[in-house]
Each structure stands twice: as structure tokens, then as C-alpha cells.
Protein backbone atom coordinates (compact mmCIF):
# COMPACT_ATOMS: atom_id res chain seq x y z
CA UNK A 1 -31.26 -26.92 -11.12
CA UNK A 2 -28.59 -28.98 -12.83
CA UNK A 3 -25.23 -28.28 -12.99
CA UNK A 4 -23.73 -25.95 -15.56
CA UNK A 5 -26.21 -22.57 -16.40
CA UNK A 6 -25.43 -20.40 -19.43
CA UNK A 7 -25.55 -17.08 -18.98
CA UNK A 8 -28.97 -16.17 -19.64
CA UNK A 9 -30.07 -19.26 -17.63
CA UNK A 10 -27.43 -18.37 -14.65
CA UNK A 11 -28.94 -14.73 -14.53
CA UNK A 12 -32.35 -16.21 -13.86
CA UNK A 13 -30.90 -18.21 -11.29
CA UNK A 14 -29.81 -15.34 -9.59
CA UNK A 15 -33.27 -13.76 -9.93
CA UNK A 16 -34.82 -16.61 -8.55
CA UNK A 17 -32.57 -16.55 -5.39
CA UNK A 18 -33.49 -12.64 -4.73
CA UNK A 19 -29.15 -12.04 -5.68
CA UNK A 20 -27.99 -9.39 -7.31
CA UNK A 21 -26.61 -9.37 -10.31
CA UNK A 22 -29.43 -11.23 -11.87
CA UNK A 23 -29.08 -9.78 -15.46
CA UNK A 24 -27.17 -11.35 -18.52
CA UNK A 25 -25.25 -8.14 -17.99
CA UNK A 26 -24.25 -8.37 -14.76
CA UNK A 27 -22.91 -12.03 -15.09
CA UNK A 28 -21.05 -11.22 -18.24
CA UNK A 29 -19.07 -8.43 -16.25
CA UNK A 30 -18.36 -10.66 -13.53
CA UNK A 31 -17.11 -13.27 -15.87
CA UNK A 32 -14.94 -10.51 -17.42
CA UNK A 33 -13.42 -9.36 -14.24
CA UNK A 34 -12.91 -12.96 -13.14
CA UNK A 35 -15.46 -13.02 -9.88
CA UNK A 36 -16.77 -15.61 -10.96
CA UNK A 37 -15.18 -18.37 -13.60
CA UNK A 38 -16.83 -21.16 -15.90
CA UNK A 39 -16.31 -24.43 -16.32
CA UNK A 40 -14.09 -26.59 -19.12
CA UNK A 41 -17.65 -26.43 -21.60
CA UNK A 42 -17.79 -22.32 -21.13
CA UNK A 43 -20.92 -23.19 -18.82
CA UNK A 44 -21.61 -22.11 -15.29
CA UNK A 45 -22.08 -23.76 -12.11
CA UNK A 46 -24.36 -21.94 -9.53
CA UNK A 47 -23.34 -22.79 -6.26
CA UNK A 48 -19.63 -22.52 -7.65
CA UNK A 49 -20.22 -19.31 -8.93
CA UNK A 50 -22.40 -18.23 -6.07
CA UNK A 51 -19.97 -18.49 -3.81
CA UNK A 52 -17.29 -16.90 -5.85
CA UNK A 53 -19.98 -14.21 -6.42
CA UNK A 54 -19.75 -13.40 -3.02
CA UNK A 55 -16.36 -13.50 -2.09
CA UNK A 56 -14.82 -11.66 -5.05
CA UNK A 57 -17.59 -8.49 -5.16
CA UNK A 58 -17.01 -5.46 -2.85
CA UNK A 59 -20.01 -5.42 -0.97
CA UNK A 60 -19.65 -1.33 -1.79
CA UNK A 61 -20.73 -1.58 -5.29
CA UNK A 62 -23.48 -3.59 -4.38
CA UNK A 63 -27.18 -1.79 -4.83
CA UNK A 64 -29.33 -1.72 -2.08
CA UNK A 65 -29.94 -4.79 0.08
CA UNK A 66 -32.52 -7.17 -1.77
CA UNK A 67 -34.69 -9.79 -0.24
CA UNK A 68 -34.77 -13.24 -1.49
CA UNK A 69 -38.10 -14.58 -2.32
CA UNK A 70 -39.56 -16.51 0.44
CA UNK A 71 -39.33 -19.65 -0.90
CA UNK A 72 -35.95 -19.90 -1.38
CA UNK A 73 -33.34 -21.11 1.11
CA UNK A 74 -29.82 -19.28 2.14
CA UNK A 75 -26.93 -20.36 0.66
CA UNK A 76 -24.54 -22.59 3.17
CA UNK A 77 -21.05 -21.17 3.91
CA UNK A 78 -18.21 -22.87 1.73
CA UNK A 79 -17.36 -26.08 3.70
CA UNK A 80 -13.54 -26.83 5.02
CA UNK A 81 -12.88 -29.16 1.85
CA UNK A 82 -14.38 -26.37 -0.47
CA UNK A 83 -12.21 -25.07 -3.01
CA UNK A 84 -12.78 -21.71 -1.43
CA UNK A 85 -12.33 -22.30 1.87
CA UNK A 86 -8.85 -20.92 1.85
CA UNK A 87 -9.31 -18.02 -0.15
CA UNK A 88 -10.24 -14.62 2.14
CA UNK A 89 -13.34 -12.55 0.82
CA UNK A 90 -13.21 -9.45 -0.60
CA UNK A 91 -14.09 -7.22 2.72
CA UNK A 92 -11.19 -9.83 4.24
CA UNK A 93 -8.50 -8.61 1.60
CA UNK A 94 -9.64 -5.03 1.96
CA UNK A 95 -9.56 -4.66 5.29
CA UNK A 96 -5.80 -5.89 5.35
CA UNK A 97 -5.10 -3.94 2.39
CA UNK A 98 -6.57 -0.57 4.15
CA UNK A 99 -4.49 -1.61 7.64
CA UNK A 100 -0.92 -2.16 5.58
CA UNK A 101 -2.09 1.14 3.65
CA UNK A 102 -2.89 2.77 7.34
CA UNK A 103 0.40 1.63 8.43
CA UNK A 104 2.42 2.90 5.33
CA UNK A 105 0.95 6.14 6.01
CA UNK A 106 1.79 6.59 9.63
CA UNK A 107 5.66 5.65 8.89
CA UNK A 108 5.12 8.61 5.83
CA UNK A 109 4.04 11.25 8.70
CA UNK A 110 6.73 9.82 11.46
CA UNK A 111 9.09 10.52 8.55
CA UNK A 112 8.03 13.88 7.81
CA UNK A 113 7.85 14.93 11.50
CA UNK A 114 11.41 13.62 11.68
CA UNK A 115 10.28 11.18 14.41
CA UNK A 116 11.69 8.20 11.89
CA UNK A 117 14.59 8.30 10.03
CA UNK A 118 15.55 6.31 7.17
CA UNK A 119 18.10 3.06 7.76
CA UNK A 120 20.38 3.86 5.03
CA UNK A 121 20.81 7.27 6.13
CA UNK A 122 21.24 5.76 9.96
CA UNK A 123 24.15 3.02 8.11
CA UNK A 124 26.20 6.27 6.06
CA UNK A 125 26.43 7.97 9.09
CA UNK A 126 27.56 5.22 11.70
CA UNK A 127 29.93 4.43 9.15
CA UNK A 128 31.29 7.68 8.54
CA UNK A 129 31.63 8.52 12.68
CA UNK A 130 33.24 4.76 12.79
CA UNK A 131 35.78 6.19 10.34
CA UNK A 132 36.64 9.38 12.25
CA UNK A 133 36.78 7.53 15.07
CA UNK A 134 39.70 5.39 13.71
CA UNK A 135 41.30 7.76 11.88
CA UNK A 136 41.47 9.79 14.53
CA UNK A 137 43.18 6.89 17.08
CA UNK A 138 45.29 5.91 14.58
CA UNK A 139 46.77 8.94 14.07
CA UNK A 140 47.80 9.14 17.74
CA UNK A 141 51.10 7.06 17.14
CA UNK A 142 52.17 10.18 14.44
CA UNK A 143 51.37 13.09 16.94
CA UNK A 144 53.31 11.58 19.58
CA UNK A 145 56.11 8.96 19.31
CA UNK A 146 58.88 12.15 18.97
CA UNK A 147 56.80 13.19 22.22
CA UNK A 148 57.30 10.07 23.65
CA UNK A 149 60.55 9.12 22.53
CA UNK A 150 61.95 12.09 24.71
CA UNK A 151 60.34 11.03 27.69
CA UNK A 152 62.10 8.47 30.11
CA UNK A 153 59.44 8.95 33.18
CA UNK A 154 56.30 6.06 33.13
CA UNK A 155 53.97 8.33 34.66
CA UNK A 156 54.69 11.29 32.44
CA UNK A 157 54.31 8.51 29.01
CA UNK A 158 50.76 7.62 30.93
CA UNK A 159 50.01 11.21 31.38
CA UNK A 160 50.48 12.39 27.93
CA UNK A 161 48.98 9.53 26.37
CA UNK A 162 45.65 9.56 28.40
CA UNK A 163 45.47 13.00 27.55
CA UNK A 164 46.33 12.69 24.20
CA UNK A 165 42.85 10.13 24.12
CA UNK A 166 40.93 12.59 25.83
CA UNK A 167 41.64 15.41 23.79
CA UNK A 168 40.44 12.85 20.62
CA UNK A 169 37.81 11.28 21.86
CA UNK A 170 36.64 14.95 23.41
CA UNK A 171 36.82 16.35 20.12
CA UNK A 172 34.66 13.58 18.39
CA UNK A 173 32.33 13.94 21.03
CA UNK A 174 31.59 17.45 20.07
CA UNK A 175 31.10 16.44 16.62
């Protein structure tokens, strides 16, 4: 067959091949939902077509399995300088789409279980215990410099302060 089938003519290629999709119906659908594309003169080319065929159907929709005739040859895998080549097939893209969709819904239940927690919420509260934290030390200084001011001993200026940061850091502890 030459290059470049109109619709009718690409349906009966189809047939001839034992495909499916081998009514004018079924190849004006696929051109609508863009598995398979024509060329600049609105015509189609069969192996082009074929192999888009293929790669863009879910192999779910597909009727049952149908035999080609027996005179008629398989189809050859798109070569490594086909235009297609790169592109994944459908079943490829689904079955990454269902694992990211699998994964999505395992971080939903880890959430719900309280097994995961959100970062942002993780971020507020670090910054919010950072802040006690520092408020808290720097307050120190206030509480006792009249403390320390009286006090002429080394030991007893240790002692107070090291309990003074015990007492604090106790406290936030707790929180």
C-alpha cells in the first residue's frame, strides 16, 4: 500500500491486518482524540499511524483479542531513529501514573494515621520553640543582674547562674 490512506481506505487497512479499529468510525475517533495524527494533505500514513495506534490506545478499551489473517505479517517494533522511539506507550504512562497515584495515597493515610506530619506545620513550630528558647535566655540578664550585683563570691555568681539556666531550660523542656 502506498503512503497516505484516507479514512475509508485506512479503515480497510486495518481490516486487512486483523487490527482493531478497522471502521471509518473508529479511525475518525482516534483522529479526534489525537492517537493517531495525519499528514500535511489531511491523509494518513499506515505504519505511522499504526504505530501511534498502538501506543496511544489503552489496551482496556480494546474488544476482545482478534487474529490477523494469516497472510499478513506482524508489525516491527518502532526502530531507535523512529519518531516514536522516545515516546512511552500507553500501559508505560499508566503504570507510572497508577505508582505516583499509589504513592500519593499512602502519604494521604500516613497523614491521617498521624504517622506524617506536614513540613510547614514541622517549620511554625521549630520556630516558635526557637523563640521561647531565646526569649527565655535573654531574659536571664533582667531576673538577675540586682541578684548578681549583690554578690561578691565567684562560686556563689556560678551557682546562681547555672541554676538560673537550669531552671529555664527545665521549664522549656516540660513544654
Amino acid at each position: 500500500m502506498g503512503k497516505g490512506l484516507s479514512i475509508r481506505a485506512y479503515a480497510e487497512h486495518r481490516k486487512t491486518m486483523g487490527l482493531h479499529g478497522s471502521s471509518p468510525w473508529s479511525v475518525k475517533k482516534a483522529i479526534r482524540d489525537n492517537r493517531i495524527t495525519r499528514d500535511e494533505d489531511g491523509k494518513i500514513d499506515p505504519e505511522v499511524a499504526d504505530r501511534q495506534w498502538d501506543q496511544n490506545t489503552d489496551p482496556a478499551q480494546q474488544r476482545g483479542p482478534r487474529e490477523p489473517p494469516s497472510n499478513v505479517k506482524s508489525r516491527p517494533a518502532p526502530g531507535p531513529d523512529s519518531p516514536l522511539s522516545g515516546i512511552p506507550s500507553y500501559s508505560q504512562s499508566r503504570a507510572v501514573k497508577e505508582a505516583y497515584q499509589a504513592r500519593i495515597a499512602r502519604l494521604q493515610y500516613e497523614e491521617m494515621t498521624s504517622q506524617l506530619v506536614r513540613a510547614d506545620s514541622v517549620k511554625v513550630e521549630a520556630f516558635r520553640r526557637a523563640r521561647m528558647i531565646r526569649d527565655q535566655i535573654l531574659a536571664i540578664p533582667d531576673r538577675m543582674a540586682s541578684i548578681l550585683a549583690a554578690e561578691d563570691d565567684d562560686a556563689e555568681i556560678h551557682r546562681l547562674l547555672e541554676t538560673e539556666f537550669r531552671v529555664v531550660l527545665e521549664v522549656l523542656a516540660d513544654d
